[in-house]
PDB file of N, CA and C in Angstrom:
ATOM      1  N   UNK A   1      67.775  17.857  24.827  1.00  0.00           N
ATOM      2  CA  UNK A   1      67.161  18.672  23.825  1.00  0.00           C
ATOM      3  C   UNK A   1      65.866  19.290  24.347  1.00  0.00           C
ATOM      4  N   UNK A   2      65.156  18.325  24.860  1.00  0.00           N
ATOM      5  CA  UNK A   2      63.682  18.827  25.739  1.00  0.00           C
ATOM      6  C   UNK A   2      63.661  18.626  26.713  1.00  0.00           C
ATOM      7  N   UNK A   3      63.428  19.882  27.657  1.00  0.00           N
ATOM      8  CA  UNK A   3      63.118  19.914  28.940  1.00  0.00           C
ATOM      9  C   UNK A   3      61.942  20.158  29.297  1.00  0.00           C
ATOM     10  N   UNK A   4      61.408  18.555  30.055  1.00  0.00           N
ATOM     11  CA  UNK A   4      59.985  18.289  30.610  1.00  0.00           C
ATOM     12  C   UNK A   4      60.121  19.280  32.138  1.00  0.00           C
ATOM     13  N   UNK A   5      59.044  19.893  32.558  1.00  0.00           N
ATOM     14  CA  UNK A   5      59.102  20.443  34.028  1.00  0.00           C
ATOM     15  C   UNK A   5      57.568  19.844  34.689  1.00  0.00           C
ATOM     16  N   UNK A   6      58.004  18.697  35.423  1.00  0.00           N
ATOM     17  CA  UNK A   6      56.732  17.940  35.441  1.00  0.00           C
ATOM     18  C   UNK A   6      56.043  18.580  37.495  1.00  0.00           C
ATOM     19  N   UNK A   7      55.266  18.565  37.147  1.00  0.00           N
ATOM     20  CA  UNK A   7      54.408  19.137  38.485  1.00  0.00           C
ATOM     21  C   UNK A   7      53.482  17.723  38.940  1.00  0.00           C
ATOM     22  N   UNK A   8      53.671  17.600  39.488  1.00  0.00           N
ATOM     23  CA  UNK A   8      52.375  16.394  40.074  1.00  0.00           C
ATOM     24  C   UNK A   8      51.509  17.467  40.702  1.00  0.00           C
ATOM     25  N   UNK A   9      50.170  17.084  40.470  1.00  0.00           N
ATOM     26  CA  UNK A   9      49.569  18.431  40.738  1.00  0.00           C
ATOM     27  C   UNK A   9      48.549  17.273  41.952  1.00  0.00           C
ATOM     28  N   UNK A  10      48.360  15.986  41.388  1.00  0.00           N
ATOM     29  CA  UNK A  10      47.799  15.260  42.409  1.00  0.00           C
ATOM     30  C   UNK A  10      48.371  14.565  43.767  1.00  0.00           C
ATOM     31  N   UNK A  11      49.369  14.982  43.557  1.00  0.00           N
ATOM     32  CA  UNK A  11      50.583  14.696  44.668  1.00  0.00           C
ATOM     33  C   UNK A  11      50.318  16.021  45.378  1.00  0.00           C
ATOM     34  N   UNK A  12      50.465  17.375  44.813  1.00  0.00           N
ATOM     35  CA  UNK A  12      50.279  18.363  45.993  1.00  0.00           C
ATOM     36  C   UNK A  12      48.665  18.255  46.305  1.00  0.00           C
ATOM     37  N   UNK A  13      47.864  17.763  45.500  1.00  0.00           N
ATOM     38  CA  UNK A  13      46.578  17.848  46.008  1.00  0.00           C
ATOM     39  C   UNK A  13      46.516  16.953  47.584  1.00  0.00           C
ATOM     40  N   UNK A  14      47.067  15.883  47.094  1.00  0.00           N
ATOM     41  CA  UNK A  14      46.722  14.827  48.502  1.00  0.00           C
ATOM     42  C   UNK A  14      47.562  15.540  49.570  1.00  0.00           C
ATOM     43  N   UNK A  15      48.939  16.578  49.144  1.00  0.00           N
ATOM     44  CA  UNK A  15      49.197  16.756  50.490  1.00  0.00           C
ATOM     45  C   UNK A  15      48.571  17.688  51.267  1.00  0.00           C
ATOM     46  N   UNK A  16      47.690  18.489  50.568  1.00  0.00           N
ATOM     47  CA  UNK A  16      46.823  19.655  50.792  1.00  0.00           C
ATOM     48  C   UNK A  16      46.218  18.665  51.628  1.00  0.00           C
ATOM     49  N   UNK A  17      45.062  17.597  51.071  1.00  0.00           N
ATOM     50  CA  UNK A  17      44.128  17.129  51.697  1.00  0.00           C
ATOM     51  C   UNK A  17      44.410  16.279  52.868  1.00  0.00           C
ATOM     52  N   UNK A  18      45.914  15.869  52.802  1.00  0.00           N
ATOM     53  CA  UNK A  18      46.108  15.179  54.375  1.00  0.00           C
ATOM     54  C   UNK A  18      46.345  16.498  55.199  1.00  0.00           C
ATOM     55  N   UNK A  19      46.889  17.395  54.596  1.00  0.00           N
ATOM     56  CA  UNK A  19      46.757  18.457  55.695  1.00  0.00           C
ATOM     57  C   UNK A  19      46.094  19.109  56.550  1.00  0.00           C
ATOM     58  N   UNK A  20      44.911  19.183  55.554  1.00  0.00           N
ATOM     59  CA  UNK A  20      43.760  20.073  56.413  1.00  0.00           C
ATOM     60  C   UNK A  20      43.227  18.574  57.222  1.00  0.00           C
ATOM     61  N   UNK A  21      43.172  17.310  56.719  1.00  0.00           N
ATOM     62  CA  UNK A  21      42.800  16.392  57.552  1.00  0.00           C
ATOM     63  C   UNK A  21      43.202  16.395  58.847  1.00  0.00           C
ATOM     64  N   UNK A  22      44.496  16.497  58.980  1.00  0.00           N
ATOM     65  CA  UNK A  22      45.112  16.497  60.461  1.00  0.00           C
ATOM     66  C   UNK A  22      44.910  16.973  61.032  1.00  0.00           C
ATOM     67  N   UNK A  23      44.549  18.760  60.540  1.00  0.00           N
ATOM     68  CA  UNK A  23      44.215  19.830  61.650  1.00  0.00           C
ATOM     69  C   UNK A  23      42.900  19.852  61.848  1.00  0.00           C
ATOM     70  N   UNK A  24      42.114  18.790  60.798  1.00  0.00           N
ATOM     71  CA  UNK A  24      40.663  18.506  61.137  1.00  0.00           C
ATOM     72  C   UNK A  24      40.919  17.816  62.734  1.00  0.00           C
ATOM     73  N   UNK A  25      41.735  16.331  62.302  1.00  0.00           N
ATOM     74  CA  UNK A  25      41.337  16.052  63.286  1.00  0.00           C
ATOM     75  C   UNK A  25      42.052  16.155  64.573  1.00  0.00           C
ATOM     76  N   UNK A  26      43.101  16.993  64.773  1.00  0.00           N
ATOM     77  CA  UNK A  26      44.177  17.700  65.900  1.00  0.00           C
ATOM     78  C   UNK A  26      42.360  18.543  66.452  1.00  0.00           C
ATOM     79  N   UNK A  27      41.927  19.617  66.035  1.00  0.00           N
ATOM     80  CA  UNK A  27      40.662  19.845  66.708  1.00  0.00           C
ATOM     81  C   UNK A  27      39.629  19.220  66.956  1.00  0.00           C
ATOM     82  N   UNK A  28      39.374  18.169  66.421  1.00  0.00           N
ATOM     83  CA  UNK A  28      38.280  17.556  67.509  1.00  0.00           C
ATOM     84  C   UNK A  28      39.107  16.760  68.843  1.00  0.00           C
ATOM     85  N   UNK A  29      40.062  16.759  68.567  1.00  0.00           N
ATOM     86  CA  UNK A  29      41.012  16.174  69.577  1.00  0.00           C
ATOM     87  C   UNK A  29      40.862  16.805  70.707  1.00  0.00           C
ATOM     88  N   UNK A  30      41.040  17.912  70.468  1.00  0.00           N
ATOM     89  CA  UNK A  30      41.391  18.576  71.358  1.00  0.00           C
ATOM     90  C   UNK A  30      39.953  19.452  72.080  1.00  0.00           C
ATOM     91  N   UNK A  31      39.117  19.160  70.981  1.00  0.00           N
ATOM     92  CA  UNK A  31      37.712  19.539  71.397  1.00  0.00           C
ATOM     93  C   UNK A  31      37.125  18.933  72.295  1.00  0.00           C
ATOM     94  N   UNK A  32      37.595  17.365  72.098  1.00  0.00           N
ATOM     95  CA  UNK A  32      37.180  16.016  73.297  1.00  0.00           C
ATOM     96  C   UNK A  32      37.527  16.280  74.439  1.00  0.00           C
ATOM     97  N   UNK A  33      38.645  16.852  74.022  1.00  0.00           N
ATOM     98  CA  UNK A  33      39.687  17.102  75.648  1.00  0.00           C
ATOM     99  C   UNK A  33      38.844  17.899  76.904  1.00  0.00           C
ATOM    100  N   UNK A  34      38.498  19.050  75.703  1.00  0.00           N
ATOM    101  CA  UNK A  34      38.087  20.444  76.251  1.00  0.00           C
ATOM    102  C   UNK A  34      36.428  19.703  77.164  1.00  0.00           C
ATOM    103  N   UNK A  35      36.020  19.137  76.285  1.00  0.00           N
ATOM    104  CA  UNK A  35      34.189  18.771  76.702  1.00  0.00           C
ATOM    105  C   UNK A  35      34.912  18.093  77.945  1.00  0.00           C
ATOM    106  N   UNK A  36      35.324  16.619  78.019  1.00  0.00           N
ATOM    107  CA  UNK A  36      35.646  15.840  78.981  1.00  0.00           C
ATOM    108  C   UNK A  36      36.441  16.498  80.312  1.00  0.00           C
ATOM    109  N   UNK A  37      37.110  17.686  80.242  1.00  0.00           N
ATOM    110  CA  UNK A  37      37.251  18.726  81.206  1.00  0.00           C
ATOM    111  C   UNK A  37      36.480  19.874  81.807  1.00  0.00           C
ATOM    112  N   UNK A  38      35.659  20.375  80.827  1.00  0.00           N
ATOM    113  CA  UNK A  38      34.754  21.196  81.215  1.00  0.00           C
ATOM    114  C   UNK A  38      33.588  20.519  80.944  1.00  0.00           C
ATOM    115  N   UNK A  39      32.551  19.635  80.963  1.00  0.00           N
ATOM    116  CA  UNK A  39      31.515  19.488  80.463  1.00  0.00           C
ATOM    117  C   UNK A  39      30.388  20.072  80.978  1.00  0.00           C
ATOM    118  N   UNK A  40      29.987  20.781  81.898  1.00  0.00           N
ATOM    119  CA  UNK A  40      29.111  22.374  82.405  1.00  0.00           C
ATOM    120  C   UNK A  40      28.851  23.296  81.591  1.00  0.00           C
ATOM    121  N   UNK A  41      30.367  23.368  81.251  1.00  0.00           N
ATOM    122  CA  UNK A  41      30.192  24.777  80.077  1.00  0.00           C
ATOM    123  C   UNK A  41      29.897  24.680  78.720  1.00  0.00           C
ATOM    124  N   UNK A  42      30.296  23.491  78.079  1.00  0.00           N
ATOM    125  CA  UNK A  42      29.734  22.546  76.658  1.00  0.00           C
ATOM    126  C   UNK A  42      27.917  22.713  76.795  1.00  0.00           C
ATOM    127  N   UNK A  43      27.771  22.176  78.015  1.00  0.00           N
ATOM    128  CA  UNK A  43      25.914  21.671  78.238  1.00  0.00           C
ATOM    129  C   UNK A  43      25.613  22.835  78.134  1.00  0.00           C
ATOM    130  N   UNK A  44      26.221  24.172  78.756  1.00  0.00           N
ATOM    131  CA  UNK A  44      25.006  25.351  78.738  1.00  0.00           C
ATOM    132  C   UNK A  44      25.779  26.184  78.110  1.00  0.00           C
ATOM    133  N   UNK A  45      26.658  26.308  76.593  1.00  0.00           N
ATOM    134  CA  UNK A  45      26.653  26.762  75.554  1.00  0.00           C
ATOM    135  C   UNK A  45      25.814  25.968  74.745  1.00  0.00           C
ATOM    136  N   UNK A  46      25.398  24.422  74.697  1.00  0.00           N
ATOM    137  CA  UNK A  46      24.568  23.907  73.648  1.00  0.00           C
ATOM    138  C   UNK A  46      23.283  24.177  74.031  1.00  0.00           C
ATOM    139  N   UNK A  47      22.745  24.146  75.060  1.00  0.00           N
ATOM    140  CA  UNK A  47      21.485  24.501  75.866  1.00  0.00           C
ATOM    141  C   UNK A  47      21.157  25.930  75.460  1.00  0.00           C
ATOM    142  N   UNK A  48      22.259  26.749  75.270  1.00  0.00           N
ATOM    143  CA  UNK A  48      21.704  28.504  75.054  1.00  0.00           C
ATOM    144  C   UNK A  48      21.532  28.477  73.428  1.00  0.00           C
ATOM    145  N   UNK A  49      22.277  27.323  72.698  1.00  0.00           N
ATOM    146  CA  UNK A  49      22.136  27.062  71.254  1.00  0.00           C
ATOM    147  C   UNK A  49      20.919  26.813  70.883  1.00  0.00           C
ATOM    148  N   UNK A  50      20.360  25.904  71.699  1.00  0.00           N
ATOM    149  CA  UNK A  50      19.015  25.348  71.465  1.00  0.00           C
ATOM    150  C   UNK A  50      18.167  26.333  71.625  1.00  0.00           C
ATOM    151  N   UNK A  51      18.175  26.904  73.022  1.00  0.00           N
ATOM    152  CA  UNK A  51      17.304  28.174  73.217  1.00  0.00           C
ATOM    153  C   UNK A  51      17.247  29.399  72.108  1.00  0.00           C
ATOM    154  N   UNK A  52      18.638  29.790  71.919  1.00  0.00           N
ATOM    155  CA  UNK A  52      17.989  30.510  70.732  1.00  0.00           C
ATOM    156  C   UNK A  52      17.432  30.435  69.558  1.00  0.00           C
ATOM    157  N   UNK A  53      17.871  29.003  68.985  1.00  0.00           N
ATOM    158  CA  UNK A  53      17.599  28.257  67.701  1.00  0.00           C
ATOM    159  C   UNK A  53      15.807  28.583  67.777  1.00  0.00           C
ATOM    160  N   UNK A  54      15.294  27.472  68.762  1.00  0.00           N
ATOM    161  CA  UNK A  54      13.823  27.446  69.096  1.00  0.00           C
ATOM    162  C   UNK A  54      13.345  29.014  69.243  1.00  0.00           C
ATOM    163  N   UNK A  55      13.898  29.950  70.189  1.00  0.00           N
ATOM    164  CA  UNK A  55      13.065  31.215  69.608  1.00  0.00           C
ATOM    165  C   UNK A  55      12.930  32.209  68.896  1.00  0.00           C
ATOM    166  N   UNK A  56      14.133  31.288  67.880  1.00  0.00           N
ATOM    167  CA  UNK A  56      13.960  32.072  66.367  1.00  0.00           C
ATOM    168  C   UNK A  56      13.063  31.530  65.263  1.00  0.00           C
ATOM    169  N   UNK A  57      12.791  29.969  65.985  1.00  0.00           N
ATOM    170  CA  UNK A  57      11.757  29.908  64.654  1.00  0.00           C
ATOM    171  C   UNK A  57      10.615  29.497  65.350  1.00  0.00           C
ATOM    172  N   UNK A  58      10.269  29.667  66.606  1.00  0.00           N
ATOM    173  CA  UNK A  58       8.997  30.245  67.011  1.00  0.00           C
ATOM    174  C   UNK A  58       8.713  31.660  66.652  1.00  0.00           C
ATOM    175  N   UNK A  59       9.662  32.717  66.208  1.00  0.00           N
ATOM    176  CA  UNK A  59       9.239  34.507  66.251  1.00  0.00           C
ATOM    177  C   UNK A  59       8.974  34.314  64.632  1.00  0.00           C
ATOM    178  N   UNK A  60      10.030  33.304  63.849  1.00  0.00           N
ATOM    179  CA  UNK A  60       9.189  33.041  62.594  1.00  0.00           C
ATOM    180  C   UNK A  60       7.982  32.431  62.042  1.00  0.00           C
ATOM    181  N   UNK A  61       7.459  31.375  62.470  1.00  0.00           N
ATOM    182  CA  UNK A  61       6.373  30.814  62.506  1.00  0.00           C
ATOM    183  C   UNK A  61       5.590  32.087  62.903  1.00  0.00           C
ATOM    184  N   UNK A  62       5.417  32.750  63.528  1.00  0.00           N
ATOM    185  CA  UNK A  62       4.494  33.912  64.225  1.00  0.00           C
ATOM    186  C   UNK A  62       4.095  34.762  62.867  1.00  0.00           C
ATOM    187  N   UNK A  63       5.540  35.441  62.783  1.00  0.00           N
ATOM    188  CA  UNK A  63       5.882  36.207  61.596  1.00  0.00           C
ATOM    189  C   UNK A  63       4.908  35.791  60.114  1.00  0.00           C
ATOM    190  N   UNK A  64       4.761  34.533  60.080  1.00  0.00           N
ATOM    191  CA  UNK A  64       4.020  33.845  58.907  1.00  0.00           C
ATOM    192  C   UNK A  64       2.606  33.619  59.293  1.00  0.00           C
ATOM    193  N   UNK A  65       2.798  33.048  60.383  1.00  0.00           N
ATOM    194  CA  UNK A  65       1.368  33.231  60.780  1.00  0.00           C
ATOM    195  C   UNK A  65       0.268  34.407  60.300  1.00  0.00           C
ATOM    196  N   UNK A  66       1.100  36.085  61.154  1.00  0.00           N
ATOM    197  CA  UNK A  66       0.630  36.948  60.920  1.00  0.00           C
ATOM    198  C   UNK A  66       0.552  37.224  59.687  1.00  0.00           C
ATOM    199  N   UNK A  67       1.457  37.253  58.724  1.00  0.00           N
ATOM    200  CA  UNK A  67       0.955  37.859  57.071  1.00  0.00           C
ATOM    201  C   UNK A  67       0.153  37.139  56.672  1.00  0.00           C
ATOM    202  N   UNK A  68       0.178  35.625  56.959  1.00  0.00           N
ATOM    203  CA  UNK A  68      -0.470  34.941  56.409  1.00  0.00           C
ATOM    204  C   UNK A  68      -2.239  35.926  56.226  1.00  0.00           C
ATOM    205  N   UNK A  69      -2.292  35.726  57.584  1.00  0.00           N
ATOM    206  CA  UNK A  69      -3.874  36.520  58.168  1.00  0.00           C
ATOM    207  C   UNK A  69      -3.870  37.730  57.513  1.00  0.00           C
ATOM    208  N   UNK A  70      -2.995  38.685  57.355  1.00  0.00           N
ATOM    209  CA  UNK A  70      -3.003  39.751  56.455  1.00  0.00           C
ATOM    210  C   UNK A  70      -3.417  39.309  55.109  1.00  0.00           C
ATOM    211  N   UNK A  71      -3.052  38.649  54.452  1.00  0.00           N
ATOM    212  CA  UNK A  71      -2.854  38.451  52.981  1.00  0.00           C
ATOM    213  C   UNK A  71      -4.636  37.716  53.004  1.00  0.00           C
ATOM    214  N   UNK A  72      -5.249  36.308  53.918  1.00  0.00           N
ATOM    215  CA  UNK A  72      -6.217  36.268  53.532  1.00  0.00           C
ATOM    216  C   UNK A  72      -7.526  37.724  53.770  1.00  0.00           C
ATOM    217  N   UNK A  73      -6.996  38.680  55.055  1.00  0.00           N
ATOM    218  CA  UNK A  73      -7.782  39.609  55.158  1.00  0.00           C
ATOM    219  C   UNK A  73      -7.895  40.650  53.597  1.00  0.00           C
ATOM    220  N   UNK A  74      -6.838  40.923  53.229  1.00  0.00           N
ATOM    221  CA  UNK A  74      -6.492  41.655  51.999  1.00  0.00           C
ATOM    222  C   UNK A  74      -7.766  40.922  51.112  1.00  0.00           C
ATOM    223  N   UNK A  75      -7.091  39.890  50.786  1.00  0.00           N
ATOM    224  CA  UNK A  75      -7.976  38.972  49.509  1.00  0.00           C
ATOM    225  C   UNK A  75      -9.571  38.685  49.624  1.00  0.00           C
ATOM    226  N   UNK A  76      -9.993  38.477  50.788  1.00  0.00           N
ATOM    227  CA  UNK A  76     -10.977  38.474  51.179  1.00  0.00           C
ATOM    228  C   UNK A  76     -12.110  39.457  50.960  1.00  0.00           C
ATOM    229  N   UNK A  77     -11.563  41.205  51.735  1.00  0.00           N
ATOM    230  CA  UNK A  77     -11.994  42.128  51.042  1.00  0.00           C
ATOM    231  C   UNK A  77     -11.705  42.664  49.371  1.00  0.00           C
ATOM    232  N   UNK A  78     -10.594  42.499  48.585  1.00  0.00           N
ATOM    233  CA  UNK A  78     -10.729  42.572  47.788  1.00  0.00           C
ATOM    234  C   UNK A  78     -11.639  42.048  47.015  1.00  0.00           C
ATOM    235  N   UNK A  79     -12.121  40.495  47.313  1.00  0.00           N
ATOM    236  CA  UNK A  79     -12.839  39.960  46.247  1.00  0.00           C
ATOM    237  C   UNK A  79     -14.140  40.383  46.045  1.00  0.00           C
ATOM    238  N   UNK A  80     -14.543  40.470  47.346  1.00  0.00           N
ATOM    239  CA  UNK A  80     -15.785  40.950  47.321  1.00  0.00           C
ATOM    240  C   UNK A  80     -15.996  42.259  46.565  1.00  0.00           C
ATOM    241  N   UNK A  81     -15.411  43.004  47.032  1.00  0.00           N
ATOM    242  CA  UNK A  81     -15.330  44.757  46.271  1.00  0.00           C
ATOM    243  C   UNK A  81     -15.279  44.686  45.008  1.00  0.00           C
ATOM    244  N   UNK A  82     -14.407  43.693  44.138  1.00  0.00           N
ATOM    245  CA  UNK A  82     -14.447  43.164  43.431  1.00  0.00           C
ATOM    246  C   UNK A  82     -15.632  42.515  41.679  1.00  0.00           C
ATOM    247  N   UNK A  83     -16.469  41.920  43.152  1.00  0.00           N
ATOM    248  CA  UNK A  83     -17.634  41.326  42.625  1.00  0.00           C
ATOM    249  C   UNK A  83     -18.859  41.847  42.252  1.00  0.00           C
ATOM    250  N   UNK A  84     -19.130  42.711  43.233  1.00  0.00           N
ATOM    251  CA  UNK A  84     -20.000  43.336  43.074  1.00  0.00           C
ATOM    252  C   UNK A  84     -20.632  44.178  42.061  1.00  0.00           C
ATOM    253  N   UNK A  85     -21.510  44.075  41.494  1.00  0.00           N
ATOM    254  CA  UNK A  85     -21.938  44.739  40.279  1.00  0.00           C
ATOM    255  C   UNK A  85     -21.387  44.671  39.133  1.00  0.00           C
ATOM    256  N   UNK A  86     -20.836  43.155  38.437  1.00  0.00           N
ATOM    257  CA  UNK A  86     -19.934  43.194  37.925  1.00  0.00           C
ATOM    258  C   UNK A  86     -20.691  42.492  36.446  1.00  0.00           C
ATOM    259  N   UNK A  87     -20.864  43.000  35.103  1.00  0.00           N
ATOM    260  CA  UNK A  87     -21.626  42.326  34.454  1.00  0.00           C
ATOM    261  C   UNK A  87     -20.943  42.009  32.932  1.00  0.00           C
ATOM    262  N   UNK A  88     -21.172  40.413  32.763  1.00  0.00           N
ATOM    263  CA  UNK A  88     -20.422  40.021  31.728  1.00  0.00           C
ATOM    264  C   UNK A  88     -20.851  40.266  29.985  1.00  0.00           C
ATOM    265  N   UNK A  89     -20.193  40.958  29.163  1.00  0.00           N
ATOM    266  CA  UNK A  89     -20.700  41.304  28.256  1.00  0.00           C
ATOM    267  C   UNK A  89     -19.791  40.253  27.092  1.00  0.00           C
ATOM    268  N   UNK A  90     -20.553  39.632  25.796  1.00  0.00           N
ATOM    269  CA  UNK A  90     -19.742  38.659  25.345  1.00  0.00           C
ATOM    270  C   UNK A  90     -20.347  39.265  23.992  1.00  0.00           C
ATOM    271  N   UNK A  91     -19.714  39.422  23.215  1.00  0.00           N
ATOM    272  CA  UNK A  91     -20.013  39.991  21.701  1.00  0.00           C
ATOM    273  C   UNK A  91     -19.777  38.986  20.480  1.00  0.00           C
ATOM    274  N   UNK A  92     -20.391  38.764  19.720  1.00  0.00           N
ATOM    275  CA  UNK A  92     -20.484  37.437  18.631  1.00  0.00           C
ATOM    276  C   UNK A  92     -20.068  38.479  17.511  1.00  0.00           C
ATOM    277  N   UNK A  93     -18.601  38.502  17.305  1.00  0.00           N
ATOM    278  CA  UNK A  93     -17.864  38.963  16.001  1.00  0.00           C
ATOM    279  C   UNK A  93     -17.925  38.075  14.862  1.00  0.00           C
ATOM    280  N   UNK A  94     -18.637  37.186  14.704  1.00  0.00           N
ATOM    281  CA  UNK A  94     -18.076  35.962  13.796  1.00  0.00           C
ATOM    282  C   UNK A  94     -18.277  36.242  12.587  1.00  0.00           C
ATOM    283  N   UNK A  95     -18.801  37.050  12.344  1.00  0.00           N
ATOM    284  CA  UNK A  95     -19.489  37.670  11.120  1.00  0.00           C
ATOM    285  C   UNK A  95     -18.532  38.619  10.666  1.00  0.00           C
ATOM    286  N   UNK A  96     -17.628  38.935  11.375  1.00  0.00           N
ATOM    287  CA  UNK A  96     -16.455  39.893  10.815  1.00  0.00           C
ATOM    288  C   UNK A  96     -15.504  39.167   9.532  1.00  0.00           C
ATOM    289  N   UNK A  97     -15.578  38.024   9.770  1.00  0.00           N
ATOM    290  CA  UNK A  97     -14.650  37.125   8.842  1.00  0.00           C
ATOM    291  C   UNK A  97     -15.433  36.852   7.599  1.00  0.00           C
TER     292      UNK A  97
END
């Protein structure tokens, strides 16, 4: 009379997730392989990694450095320009009420 159409949806999930597991780990497999055969070329692709890593956030640090010095030069002269001749006037309304 009733037809159930049942899906295991956590059954295809796990096979999804053993899947990509395997080909997770079929590549480091084979990544081991690759280092333990070439290991020259591993050291000075990670070595040029490092190198660029480090002189990208040495050119940033710089980068901050410099605005930094901008922003206190800015503020600096502003305040003063600022200050100067500057006179506070305070008015006693109380009497309005």
């Amino acid at each position: 009379m009733f037809k159930y159409y049942y899906t295991n949806i956590v059954s295809q999930a796990t096979r999804s997730w053993a899947r990509g597991t395997l080909m997770f780990g079929l590549f480091l497999i084979g990544l081991g392989v690759l280092i333990l055969l070439l290991p020259a070329i591993f050291v000075f692709i990670a070595a040029f990694l490092f190198f660029i890593t480090g002189a990208g956030a040495v050119g940033t640090a710089l980068k901050m450095f410099f605005a930094q010095r901008k922003i206190d030069k800015l503020n600096q002269d502003d305040t003063e320009a600022y200050r100067k001749n500057v006179r506070i006037h305070i008015e006693d309304n109380s009497d309005e009420f």
